[in-house]
N, C-alpha and C. Protein backbone atom coordinates (compact mmCIF):
# COMPACT_ATOMS: atom_id res chain seq x y z
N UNK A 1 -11.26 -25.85 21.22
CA UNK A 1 -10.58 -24.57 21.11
C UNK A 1 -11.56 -23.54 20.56
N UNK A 2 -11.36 -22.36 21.39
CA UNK A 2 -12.76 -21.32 20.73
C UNK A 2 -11.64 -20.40 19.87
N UNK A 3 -12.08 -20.46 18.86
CA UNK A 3 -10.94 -20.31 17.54
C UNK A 3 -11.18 -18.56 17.92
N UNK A 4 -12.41 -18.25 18.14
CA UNK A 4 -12.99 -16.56 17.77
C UNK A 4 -11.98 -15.89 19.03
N UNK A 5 -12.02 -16.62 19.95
CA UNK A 5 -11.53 -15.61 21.18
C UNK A 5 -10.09 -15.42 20.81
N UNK A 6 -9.66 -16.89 20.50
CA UNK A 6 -8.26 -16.63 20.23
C UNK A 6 -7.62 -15.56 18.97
N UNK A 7 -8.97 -15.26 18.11
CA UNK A 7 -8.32 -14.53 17.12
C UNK A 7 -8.40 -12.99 17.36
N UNK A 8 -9.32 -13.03 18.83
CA UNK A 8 -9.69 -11.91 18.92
C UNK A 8 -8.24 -11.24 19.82
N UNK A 9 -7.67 -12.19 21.01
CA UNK A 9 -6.55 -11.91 21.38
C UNK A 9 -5.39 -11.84 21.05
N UNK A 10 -4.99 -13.00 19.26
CA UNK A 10 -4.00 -12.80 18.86
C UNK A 10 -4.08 -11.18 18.32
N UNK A 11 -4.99 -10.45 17.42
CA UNK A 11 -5.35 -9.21 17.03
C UNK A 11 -4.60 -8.23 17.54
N UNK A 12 -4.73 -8.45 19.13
CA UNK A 12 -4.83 -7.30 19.68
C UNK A 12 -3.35 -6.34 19.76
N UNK A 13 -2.29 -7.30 19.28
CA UNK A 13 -0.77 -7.24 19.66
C UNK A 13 -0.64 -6.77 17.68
N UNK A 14 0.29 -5.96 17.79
CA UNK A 14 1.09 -5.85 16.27
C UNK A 14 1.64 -6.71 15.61
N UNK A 15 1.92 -6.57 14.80
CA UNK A 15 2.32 -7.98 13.39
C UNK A 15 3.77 -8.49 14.67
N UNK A 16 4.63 -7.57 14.81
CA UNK A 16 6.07 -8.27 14.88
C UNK A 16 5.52 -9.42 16.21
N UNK A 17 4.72 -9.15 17.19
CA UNK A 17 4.14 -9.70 18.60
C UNK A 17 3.68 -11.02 18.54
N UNK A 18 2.49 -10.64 17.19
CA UNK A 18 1.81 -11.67 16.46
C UNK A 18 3.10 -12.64 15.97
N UNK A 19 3.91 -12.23 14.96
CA UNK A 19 4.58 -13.61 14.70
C UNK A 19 5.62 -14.37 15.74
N UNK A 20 5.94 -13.60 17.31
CA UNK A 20 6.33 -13.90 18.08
C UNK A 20 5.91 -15.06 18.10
N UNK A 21 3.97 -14.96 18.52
CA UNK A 21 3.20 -15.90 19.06
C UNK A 21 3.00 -17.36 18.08
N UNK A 22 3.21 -16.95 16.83
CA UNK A 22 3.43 -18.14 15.35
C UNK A 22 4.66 -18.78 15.86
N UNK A 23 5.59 -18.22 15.88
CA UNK A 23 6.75 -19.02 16.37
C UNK A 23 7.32 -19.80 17.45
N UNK A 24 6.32 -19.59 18.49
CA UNK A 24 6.58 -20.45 19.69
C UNK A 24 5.28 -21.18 19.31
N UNK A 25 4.04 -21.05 18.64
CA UNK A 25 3.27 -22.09 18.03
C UNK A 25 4.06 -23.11 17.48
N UNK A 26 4.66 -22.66 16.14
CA UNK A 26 5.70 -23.73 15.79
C UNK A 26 6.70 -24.17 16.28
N UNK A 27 7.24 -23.80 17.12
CA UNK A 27 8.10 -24.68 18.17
C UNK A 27 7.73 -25.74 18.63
N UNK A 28 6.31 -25.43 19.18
CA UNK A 28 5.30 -26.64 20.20
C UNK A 28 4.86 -27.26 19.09
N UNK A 29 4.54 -27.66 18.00
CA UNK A 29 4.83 -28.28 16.86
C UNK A 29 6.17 -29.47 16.55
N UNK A 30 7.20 -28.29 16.85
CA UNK A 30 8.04 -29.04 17.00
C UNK A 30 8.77 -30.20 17.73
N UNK A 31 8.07 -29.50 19.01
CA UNK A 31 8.59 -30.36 19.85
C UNK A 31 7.78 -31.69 20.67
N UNK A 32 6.45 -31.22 19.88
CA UNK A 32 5.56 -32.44 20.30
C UNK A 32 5.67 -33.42 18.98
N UNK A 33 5.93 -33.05 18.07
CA UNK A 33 5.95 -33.93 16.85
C UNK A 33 7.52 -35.04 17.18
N UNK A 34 7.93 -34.35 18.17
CA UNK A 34 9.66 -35.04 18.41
C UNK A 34 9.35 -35.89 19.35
N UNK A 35 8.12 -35.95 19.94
CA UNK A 35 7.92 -36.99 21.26
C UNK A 35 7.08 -37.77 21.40
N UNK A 36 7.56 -39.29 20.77
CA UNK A 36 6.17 -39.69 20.84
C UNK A 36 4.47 -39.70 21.82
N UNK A 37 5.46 -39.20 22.44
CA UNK A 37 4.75 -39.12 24.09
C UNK A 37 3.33 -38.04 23.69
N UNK A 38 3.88 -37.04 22.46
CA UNK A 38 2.71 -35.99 23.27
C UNK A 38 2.57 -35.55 21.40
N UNK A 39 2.19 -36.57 20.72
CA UNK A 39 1.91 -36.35 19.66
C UNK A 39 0.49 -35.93 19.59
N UNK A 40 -0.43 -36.14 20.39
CA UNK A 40 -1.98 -35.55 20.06
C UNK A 40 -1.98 -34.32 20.08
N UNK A 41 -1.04 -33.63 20.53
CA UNK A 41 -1.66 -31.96 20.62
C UNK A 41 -1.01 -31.68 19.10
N UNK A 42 -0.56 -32.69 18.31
CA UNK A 42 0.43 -31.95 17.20
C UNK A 42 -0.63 -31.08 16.27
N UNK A 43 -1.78 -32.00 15.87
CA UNK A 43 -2.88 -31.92 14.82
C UNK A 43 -3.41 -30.04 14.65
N UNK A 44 -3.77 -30.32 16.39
CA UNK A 44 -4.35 -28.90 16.78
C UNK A 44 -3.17 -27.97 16.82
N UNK A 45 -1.89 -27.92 16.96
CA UNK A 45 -1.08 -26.86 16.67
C UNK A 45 -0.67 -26.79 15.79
N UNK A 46 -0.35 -27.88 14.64
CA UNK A 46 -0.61 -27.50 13.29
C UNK A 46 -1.97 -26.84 13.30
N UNK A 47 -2.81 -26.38 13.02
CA UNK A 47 -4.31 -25.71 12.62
C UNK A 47 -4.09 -24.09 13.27
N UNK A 48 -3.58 -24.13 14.33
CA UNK A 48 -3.43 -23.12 15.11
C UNK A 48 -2.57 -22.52 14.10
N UNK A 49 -1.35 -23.01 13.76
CA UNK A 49 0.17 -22.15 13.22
C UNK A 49 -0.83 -21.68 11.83
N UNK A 50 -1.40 -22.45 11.05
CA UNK A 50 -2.45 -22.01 9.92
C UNK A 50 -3.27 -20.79 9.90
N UNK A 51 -4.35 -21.20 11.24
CA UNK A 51 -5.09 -19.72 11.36
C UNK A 51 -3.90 -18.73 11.68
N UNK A 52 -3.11 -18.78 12.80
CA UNK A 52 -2.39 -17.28 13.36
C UNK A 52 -1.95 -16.61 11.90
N UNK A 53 -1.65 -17.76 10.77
CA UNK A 53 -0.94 -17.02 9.73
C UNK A 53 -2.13 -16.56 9.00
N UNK A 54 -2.77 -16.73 8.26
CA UNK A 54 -4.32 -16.38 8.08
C UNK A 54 -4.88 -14.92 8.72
N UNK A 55 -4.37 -14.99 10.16
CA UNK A 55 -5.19 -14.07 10.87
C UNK A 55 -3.81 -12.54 10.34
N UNK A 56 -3.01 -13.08 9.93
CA UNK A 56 -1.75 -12.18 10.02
C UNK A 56 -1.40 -11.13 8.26
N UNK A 57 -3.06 -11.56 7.57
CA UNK A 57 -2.77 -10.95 6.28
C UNK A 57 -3.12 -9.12 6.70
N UNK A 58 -4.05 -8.67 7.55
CA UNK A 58 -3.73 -7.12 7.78
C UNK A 58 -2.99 -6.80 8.32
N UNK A 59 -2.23 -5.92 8.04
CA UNK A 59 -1.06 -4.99 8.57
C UNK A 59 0.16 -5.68 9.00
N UNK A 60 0.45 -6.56 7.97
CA UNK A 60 1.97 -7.07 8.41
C UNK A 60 2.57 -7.06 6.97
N UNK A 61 3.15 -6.43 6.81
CA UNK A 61 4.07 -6.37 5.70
C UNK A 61 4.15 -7.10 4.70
N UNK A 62 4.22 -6.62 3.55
CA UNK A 62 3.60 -7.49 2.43
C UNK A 62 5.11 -8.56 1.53
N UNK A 63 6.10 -8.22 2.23
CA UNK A 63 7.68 -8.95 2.55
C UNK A 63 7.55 -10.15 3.32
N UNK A 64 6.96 -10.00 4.26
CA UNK A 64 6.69 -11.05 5.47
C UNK A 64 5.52 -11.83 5.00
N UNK A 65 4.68 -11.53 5.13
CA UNK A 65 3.19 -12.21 4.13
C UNK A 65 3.74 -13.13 3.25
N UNK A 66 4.60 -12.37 2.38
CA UNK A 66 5.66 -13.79 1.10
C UNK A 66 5.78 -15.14 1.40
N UNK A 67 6.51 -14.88 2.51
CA UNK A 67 7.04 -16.06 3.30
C UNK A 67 6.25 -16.52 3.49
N UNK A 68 5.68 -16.00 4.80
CA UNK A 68 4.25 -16.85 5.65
C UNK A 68 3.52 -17.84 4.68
N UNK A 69 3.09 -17.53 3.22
CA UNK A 69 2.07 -18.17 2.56
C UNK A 69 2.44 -19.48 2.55
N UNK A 70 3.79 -19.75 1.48
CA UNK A 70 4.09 -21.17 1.63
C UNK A 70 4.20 -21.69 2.52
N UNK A 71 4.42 -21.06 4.09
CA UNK A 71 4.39 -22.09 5.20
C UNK A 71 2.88 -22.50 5.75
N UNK A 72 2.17 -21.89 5.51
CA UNK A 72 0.83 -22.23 5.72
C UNK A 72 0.42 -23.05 4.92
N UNK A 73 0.96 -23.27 3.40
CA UNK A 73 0.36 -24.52 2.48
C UNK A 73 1.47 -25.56 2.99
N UNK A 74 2.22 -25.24 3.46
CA UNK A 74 3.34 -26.86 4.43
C UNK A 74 2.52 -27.21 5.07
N UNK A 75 2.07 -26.80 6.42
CA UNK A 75 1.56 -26.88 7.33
C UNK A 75 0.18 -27.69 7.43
N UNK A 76 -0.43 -26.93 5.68
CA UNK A 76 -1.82 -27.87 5.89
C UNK A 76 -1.90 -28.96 5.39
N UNK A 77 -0.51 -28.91 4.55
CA UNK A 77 0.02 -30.65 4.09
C UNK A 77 -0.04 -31.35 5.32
N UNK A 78 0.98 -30.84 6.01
CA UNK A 78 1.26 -31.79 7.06
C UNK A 78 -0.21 -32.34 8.08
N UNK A 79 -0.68 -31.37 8.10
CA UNK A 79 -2.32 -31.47 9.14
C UNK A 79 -2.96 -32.10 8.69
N UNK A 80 -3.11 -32.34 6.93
CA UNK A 80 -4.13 -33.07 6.34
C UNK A 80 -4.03 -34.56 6.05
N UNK A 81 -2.31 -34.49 6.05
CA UNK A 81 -1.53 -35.83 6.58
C UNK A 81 -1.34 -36.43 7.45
N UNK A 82 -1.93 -35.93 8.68
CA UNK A 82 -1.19 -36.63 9.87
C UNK A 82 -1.65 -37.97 10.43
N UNK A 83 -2.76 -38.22 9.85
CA UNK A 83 -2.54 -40.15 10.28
C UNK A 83 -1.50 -40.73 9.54
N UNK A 84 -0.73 -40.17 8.71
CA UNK A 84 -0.04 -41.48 8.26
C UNK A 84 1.42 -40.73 8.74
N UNK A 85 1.43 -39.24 8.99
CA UNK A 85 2.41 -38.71 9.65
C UNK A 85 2.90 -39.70 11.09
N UNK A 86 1.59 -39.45 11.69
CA UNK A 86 1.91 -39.94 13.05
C UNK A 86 2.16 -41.26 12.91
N UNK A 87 2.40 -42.16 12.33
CA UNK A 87 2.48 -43.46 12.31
C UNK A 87 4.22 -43.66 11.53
N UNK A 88 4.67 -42.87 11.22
CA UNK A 88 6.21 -42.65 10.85
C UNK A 88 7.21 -42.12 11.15
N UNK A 89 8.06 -42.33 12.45
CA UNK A 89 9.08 -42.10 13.01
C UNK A 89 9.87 -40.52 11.61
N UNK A 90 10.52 -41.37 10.61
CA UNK A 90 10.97 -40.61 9.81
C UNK A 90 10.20 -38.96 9.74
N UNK A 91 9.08 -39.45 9.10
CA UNK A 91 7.80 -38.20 9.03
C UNK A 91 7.85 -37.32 10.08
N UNK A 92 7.69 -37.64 11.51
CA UNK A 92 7.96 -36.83 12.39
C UNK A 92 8.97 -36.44 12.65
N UNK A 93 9.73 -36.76 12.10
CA UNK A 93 11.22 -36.14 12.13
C UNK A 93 11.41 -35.06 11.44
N UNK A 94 10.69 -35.34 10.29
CA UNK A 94 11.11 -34.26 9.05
C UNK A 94 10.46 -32.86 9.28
N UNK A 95 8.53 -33.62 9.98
CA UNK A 95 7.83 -32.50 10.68
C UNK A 95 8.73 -31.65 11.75
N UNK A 96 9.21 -32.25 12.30
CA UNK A 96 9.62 -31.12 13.63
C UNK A 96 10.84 -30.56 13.17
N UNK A 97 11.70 -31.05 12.34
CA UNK A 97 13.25 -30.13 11.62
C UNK A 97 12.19 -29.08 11.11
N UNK A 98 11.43 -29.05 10.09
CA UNK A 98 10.59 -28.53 9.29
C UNK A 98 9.78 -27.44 10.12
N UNK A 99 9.22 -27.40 10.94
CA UNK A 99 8.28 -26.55 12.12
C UNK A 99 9.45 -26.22 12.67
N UNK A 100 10.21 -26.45 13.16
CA UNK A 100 12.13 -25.71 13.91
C UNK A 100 12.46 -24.41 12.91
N UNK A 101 12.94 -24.93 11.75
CA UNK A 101 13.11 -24.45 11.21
C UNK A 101 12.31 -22.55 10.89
N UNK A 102 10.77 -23.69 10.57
CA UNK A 102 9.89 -22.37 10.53
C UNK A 102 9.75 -21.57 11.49
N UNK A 103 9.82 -21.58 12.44
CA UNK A 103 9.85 -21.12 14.26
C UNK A 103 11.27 -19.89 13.96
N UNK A 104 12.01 -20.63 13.46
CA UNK A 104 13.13 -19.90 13.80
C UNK A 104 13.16 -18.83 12.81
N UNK A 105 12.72 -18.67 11.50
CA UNK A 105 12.20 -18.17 10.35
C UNK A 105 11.57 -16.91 10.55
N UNK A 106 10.20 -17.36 11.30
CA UNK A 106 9.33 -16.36 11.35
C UNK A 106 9.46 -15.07 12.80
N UNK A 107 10.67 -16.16 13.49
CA UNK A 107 10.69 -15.28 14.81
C UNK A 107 11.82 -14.19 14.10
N UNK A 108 13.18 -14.47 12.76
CA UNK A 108 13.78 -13.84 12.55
C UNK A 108 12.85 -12.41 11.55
N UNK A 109 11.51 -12.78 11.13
CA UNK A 109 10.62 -11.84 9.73
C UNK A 109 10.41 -11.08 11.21
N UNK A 110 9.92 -11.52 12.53
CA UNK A 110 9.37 -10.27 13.20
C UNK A 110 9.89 -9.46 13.42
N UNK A 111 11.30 -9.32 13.55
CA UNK A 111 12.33 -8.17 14.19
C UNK A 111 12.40 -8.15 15.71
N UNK A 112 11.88 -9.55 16.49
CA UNK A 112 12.22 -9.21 17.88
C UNK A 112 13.45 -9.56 18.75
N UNK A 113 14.18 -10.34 17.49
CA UNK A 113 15.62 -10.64 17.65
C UNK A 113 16.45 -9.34 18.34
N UNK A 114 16.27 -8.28 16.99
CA UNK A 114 17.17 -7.21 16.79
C UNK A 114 16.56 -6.39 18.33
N UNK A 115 15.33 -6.57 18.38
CA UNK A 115 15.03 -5.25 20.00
C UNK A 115 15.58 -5.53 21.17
N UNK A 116 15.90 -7.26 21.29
CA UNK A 116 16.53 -7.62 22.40
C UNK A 116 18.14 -7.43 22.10
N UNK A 117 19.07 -6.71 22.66
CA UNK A 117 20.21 -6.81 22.44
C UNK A 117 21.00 -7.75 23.16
C-alpha cells in the first residue's frame, strides 16, 4: 500500500467526506473480521482506519477529533493484537461489533446522514 498517495487523495475531500471514507474503512474491518474467509485484509484495514484518523487532525473539528482519538488507540490495540485476535472466534466477534459500531459513529460525527434526506 503506497500510504503517501493515499494520504494525498484522502486530503483532497473535506473533514465530513474524509470521515465518510473512515467509516466504510471500518465497516470493511468489520466485515472481514466477521469472515473467516477474508481475515488477511483485516491487519491492513485496521492501519488504514489509524492513519485516515491521524491524517484527519487539520481542519476537522476539534468535537469530532475527541472522539476519533480513542478510536484510534482501539484500533491499534486491536492491530497490535491480531495474531492472537485472529486465532479467536470470540475476539473477532467483539472486533467487528466494535469496528460496526465505530463505522456507524463516525459516519453519524460527519453530518452526511443529515444532507441525505
Amino acid at each position: 500500500m503506497d500510504w503517501r498517495k493515499l494520504r494525498e487523495r484522502y486530503l483532497r475531500d473535506d473533514w465530513p467526506v474524509r470521515l465518510g471514507n473512515l467509516a466504510s474503512t471500518l465497516a470493511r474491518v468489520s466485515n472481514a473480521a466477521g469472515n473467516p474467509k477474508t481475515l488477511t485484509g483485516v491487519p491492513l484495514s485496521l492501519r488504514e482506519s489509524m492513519l485516515l484518523i491521524e491524517w484527519n487532525l487539520h481542519g476537522t473539528p476539534a468535537e469530532v477529533l475527541s472522539e476519533l482519538a480513542p478510536m484510534q488507540a482501539e484500533l491499534g490495540l486491536w492491530w497490535r493484537g491480531w495474531d492472537a485476535v485472529a486465532q479467536s472466534p470470540a475476539l473477532r466477534a467483539l472486533l467487528a461489533r466494535h469496528a460496526r459500531d465505530m463505522s456507524d459513529r463516525v459516519l453519524q460525527l460527519s453530518g452526511l446522514l443529515k444532507a441525505n434526506p
